[in-house]
Protein backbone atom coordinates (compact mmCIF):
# COMPACT_ATOMS: atom_id res chain seq x y z
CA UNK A 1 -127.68 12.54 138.74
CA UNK A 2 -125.77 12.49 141.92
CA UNK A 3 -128.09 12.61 145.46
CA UNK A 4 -126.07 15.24 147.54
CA UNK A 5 -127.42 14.24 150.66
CA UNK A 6 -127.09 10.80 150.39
CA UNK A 7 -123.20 11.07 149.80
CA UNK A 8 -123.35 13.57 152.45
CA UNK A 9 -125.01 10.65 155.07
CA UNK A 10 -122.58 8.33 153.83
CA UNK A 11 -119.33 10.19 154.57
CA UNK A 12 -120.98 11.35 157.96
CA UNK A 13 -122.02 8.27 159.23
CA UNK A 14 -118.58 6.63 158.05
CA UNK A 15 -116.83 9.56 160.20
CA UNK A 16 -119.02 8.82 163.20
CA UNK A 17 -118.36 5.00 163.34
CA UNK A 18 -114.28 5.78 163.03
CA UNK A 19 -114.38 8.70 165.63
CA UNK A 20 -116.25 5.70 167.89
CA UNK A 21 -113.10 3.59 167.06
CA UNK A 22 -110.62 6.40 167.25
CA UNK A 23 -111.78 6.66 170.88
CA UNK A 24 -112.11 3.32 171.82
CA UNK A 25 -108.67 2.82 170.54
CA UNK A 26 -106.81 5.73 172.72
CA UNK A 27 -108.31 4.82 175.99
CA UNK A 28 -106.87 1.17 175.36
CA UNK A 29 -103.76 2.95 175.22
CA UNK A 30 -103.13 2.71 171.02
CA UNK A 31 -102.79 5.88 170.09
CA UNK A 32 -101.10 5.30 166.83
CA UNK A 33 -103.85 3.19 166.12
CA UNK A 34 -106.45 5.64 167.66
CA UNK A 35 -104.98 8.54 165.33
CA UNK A 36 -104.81 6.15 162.07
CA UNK A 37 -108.77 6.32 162.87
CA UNK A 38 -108.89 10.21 164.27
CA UNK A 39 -107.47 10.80 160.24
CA UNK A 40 -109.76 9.12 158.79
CA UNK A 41 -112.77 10.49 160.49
CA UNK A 42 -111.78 14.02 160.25
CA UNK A 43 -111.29 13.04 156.40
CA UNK A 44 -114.91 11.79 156.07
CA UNK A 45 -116.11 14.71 157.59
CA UNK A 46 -114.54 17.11 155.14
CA UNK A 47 -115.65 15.02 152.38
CA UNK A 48 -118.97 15.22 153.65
CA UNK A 49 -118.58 18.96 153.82
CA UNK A 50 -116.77 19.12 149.86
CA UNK A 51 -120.32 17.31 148.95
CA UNK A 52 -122.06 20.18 150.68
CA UNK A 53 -120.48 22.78 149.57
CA UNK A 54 -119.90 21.91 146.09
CA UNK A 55 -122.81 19.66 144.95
CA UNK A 56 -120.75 17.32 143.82
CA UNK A 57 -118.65 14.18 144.66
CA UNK A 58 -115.83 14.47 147.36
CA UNK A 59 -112.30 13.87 145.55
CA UNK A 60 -110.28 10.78 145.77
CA UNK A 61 -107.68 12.53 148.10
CA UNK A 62 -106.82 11.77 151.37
CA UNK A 63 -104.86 15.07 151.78
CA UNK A 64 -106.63 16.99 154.66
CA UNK A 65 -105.12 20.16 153.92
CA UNK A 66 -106.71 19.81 150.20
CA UNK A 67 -110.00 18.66 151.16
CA UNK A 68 -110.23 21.64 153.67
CA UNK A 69 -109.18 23.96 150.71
CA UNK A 70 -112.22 21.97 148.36
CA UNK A 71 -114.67 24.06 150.92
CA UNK A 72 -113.04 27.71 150.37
C-alpha cells in the first residue's frame, strides 16, 4: 500500500532544499543554474500536489505543463 503523505513529505521537502539552491544560485549571479533548480522545485511541488490529489504516485514526467494537468 502506498503512504500518501509520506510521498507527499518527500517531494515537499525535496522542493524546499532546491528552491534554497535555486536562490542561492541567482544572487551569485547563475541564473541558468538558479533556474535548472527553480524547475526542479516547482516540479517537486506539483508532484507533491499529483500525490495529493490523486492518492497515488506522482508520474515519471518532468513536463510541468502535464503534471499541472495530473491535478485538474
Amino acid at each position: 500500500m502506498i503512504d500518501i503523505n509520506k510521498q507527499v513529505s518527500h517531494w515537499s521537502r525535496g522542493a524546499n532544499e532546491d528552491f534554497i539552491v535555486a536562490k542561492e544560485l541567482i544572487e551569485r549571479g547563475r541564473i541558468r543554474h538558479g533556474l535548472f533548480f527553480a524547475h526542479l522545485a516547482i516540479e517537486k511541488i506539483l508532484k507533491s500536489h499529483v500525490c495529493r490529489h490523486t492518492n497515488d504516485l506522482a508520474p515519471p514526467v518532468h513536463n510541468l505543463g502535464r503534471l499541472a494537468e495530473k491535478t485538474g
